[in-house]
C-alpha atoms as a PDB file:
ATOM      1  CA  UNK A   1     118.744  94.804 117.920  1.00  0.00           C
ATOM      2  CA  UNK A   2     115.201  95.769 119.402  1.00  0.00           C
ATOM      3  CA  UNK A   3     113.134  93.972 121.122  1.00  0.00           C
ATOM      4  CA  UNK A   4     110.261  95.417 122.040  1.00  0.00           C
ATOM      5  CA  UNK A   5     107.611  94.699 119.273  1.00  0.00           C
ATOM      6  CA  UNK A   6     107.081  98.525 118.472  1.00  0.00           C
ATOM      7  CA  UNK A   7     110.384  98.203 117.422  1.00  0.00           C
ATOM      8  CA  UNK A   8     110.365  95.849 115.231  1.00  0.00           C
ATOM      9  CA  UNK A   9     110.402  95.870 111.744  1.00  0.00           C
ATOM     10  CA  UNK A  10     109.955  93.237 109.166  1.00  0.00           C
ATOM     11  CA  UNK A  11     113.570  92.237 109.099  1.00  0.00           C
ATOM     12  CA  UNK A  12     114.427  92.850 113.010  1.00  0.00           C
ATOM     13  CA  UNK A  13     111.396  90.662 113.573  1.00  0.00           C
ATOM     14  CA  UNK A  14     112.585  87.932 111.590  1.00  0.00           C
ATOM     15  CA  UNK A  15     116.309  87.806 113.261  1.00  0.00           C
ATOM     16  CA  UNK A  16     114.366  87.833 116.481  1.00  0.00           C
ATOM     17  CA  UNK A  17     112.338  85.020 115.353  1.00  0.00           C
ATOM     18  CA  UNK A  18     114.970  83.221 114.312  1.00  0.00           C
ATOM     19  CA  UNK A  19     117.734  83.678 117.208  1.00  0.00           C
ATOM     20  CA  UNK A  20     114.791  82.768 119.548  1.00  0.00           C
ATOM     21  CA  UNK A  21     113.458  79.502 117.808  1.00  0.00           C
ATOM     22  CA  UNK A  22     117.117  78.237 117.788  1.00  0.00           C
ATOM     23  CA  UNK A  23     118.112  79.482 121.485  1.00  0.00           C
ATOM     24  CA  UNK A  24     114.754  79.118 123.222  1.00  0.00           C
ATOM     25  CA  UNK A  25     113.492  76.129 121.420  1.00  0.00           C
ATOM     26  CA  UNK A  26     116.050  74.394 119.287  1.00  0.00           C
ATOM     27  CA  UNK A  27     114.885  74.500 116.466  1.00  0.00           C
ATOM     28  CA  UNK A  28     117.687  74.234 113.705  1.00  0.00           C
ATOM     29  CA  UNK A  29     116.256  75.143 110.336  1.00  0.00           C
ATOM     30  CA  UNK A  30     116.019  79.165 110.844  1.00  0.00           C
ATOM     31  CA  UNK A  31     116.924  79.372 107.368  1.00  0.00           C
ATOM     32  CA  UNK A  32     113.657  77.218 106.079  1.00  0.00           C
ATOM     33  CA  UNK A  33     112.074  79.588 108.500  1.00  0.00           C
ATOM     34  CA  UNK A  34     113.340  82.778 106.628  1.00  0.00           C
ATOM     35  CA  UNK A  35     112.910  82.025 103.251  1.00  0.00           C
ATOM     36  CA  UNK A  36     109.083  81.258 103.918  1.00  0.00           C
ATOM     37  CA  UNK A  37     108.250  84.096 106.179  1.00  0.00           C
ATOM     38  CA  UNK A  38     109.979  86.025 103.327  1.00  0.00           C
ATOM     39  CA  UNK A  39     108.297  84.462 100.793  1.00  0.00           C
ATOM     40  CA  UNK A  40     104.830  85.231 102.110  1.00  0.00           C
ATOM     41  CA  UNK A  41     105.574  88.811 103.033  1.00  0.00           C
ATOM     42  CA  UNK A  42     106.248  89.191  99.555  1.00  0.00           C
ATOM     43  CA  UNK A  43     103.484  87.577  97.706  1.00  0.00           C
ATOM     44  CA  UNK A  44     100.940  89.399 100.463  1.00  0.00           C
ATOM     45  CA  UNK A  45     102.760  92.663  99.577  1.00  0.00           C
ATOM     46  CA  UNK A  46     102.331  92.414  96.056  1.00  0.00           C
ATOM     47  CA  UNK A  47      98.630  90.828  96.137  1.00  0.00           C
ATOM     48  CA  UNK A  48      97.391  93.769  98.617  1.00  0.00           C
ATOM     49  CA  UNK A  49      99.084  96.765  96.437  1.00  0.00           C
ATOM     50  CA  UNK A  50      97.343  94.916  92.867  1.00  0.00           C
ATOM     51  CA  UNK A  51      93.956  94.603  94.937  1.00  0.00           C
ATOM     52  CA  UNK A  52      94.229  97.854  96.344  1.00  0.00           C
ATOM     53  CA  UNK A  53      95.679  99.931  93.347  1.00  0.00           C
ATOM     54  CA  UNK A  54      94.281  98.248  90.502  1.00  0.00           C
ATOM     55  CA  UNK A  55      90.876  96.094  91.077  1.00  0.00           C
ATOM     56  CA  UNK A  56      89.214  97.585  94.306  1.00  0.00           C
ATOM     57  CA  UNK A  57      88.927 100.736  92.549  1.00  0.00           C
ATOM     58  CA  UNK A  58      87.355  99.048  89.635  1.00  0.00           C
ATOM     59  CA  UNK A  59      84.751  97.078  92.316  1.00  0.00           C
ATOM     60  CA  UNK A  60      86.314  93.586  91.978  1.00  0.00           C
ATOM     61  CA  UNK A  61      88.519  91.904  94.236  1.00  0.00           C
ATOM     62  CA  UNK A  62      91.979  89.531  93.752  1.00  0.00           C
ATOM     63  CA  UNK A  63      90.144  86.252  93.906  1.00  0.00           C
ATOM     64  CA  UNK A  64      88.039  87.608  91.289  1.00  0.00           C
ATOM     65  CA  UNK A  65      90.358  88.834  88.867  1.00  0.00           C
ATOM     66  CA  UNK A  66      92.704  85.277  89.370  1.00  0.00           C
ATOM     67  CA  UNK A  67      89.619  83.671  88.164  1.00  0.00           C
ATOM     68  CA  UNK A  68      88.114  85.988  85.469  1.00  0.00           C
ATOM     69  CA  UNK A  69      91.974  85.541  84.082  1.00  0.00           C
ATOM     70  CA  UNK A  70      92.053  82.108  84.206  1.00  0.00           C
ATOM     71  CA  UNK A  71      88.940  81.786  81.525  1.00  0.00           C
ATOM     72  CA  UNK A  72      90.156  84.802  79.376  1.00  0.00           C
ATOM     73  CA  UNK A  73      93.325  83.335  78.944  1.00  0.00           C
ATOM     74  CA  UNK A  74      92.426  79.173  78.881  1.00  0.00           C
ATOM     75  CA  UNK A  75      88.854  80.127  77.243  1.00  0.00           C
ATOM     76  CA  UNK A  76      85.606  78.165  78.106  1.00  0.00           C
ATOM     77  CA  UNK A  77      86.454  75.680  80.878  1.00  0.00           C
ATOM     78  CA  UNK A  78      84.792  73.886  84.311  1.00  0.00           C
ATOM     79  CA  UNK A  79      84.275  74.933  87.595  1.00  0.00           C
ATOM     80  CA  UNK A  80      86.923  72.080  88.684  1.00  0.00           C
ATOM     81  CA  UNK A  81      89.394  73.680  86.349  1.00  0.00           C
ATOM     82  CA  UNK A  82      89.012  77.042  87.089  1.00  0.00           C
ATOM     83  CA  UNK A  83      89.608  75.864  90.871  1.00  0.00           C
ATOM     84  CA  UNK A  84      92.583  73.851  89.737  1.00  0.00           C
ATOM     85  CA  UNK A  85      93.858  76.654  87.672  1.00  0.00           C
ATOM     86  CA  UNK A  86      93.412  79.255  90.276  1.00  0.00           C
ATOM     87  CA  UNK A  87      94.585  77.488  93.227  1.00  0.00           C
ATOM     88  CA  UNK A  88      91.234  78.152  94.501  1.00  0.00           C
ATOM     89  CA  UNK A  89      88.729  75.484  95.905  1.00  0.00           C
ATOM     90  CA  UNK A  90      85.704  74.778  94.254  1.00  0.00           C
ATOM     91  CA  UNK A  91      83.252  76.692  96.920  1.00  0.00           C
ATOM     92  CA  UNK A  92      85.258  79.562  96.508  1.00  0.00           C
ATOM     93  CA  UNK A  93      84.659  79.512  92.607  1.00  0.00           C
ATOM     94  CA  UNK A  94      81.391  78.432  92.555  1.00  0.00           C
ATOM     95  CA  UNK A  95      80.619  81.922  94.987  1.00  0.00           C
ATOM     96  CA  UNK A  96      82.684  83.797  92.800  1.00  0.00           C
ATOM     97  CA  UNK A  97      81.039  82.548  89.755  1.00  0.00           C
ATOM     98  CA  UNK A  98      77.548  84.220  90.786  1.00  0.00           C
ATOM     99  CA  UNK A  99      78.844  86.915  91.635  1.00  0.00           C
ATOM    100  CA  UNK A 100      80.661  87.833  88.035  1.00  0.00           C
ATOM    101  CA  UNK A 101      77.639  85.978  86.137  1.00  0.00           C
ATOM    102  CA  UNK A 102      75.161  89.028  88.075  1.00  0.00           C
ATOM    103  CA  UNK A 103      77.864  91.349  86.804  1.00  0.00           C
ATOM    104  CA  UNK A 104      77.779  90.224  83.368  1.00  0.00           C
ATOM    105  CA  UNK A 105      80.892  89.067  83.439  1.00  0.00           C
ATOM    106  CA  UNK A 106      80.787  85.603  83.421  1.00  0.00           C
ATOM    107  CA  UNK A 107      78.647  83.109  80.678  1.00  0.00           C
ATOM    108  CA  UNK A 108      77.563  79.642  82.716  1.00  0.00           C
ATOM    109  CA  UNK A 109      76.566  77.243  80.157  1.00  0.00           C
ATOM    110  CA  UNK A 110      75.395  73.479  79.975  1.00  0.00           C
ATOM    111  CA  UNK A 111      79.184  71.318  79.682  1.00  0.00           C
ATOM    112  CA  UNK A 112      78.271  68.711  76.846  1.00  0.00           C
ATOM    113  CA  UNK A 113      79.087  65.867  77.844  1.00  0.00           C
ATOM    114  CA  UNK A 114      77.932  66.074  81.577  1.00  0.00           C
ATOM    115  CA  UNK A 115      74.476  67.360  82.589  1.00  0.00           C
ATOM    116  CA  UNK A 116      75.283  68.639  85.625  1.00  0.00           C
ATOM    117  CA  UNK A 117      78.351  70.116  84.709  1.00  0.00           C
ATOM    118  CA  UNK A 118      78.628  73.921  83.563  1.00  0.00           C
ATOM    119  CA  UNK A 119      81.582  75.654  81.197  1.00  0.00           C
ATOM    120  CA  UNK A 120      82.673  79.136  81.831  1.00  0.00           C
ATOM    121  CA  UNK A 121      83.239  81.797  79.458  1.00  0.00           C
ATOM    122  CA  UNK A 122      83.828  85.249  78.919  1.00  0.00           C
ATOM    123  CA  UNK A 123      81.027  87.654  78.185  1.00  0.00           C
ATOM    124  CA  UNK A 124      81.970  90.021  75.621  1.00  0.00           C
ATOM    125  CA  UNK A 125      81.824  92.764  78.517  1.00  0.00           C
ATOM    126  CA  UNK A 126      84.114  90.558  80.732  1.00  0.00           C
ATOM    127  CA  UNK A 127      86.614  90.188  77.908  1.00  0.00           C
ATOM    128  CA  UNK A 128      86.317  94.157  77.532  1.00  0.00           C
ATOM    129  CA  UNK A 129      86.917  94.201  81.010  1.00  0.00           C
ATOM    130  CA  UNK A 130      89.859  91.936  81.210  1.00  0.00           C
ATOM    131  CA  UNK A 131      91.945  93.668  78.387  1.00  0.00           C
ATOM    132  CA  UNK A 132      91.114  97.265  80.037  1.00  0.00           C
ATOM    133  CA  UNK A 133      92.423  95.766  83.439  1.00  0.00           C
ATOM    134  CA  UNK A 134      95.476  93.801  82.728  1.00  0.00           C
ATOM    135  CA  UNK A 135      96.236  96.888  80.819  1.00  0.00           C
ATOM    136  CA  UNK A 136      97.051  98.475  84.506  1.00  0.00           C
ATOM    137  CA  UNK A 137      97.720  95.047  85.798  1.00  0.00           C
ATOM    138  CA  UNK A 138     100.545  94.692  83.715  1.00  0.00           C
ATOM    139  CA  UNK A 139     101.952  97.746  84.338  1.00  0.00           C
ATOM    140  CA  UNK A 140     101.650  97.383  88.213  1.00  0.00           C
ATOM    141  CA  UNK A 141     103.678  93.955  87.677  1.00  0.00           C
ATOM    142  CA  UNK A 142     106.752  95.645  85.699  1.00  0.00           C
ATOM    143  CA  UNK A 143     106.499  98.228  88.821  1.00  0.00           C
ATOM    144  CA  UNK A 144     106.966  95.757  91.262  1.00  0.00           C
ATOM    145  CA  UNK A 145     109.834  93.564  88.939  1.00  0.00           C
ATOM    146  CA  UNK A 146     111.548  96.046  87.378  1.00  0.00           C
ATOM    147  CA  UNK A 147     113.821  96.287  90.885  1.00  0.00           C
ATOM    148  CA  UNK A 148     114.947  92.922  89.241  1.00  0.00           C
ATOM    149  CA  UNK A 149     117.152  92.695  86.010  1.00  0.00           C
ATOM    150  CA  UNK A 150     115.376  90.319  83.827  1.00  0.00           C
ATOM    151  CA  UNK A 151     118.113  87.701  84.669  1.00  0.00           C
ATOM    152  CA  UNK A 152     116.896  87.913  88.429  1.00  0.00           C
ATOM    153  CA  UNK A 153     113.562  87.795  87.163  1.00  0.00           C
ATOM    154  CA  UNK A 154     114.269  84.515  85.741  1.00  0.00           C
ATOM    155  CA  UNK A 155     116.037  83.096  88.679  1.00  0.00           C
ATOM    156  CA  UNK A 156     113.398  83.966  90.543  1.00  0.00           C
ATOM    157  CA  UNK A 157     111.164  81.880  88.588  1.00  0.00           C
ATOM    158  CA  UNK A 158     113.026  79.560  88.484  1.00  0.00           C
ATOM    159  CA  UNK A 159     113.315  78.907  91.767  1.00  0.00           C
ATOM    160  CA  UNK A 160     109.918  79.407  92.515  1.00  0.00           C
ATOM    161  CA  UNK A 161     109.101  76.734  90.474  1.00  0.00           C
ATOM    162  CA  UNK A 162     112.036  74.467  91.888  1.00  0.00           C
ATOM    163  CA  UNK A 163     110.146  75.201  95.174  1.00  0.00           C
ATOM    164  CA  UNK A 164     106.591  74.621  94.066  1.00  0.00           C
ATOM    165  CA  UNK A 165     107.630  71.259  91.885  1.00  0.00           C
ATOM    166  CA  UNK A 166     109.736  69.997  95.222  1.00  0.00           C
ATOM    167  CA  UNK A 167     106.866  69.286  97.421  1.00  0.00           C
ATOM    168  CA  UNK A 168     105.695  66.062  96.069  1.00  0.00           C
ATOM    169  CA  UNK A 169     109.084  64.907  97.872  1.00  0.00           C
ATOM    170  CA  UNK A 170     107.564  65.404 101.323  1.00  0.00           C
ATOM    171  CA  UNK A 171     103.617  64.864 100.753  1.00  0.00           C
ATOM    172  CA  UNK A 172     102.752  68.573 100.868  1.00  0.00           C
ATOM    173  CA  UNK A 173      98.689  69.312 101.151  1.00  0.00           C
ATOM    174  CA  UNK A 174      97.390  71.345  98.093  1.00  0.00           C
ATOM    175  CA  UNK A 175      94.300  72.133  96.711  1.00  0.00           C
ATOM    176  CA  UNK A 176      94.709  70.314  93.461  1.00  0.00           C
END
């Protein structure tokens, strides 16, 4: 096994990691410990290639997109909701939000039953945009899933969401 860190890859890293926390340390869960380092690896794998490949080149970034897909797809909603939706806090949206209204992207209009309150909406030239995109989006996805059969793809959902809808068991923090 190596063990100097040029050495290392992902997966050598992660048996280090492991055999160290339980011999060094004693900790006992390497397991917990594998499945989340995993976990993350993958989602930032995935999240940097669909940046990279399919919305840096078109000037907008992930955080962007996740929220300019969020009001195509639920139509005109809140600030709050778009956070909620997005898994994104409220600063974060409310920055984005300038940004893609400058760009024409975005509509910001008076909510209706709050003053203070704004709905966002799709320009038409951000729903032109969001059709063109996914367009490559999608096809990115099916690259990165189609290593799965679709009954893996399922599982994988599944537990996904077994893991996501689990952590009101042990107080976990989220945004929403």
């Amino acid at each position: 096994m190596p063990e100097s860190p040029a050495e290392l890859d992902f997966w050598s890293f992660v048996a280090l990691a492991n055999r160290r926390l339980h011999e060094e340390y004693g900790f006992r869960h390497q397991l917990a410990t594998e499945v989340l380092l995993t976990l993350n690896r993958a989602s930032d794998l995935v999240t940097y290639d669909l940046e990279a490949a399919v919305h840096r080149p078109r000037g907008r970034s992930w955080s962007g997109f996740r929220l300019l897909f969020v009001v195509w797809l639920a139509g005109p909603l809140e600030p709050k909701e778009a956070a909620r939706l997005t898994g994104m806090s409220r600063a974060a949206v409310s920055n984005l939000v300038k940004t893609l209204v400058a760009d024409g992207l975005l509509d910001r209009t008076p909510a209706e039953h709050d003053g203070r309150s704004v709905r966002l909406s799709l320009t038409e030239a951000g729903h032109t945009e969001m059709v063109e995109v996914f367009r490559e989006h999608n096809e990115r996805e099916f690259s990165w899933t189609n290593a799965l059969t679709e009954a893996e793809q399922r599982v994988l959902v599944m537990l996904l969401d077994k893991l996501i809808t689990s952590r009101a068991e042990f107080d976990a923090r989220s945004r929403s």
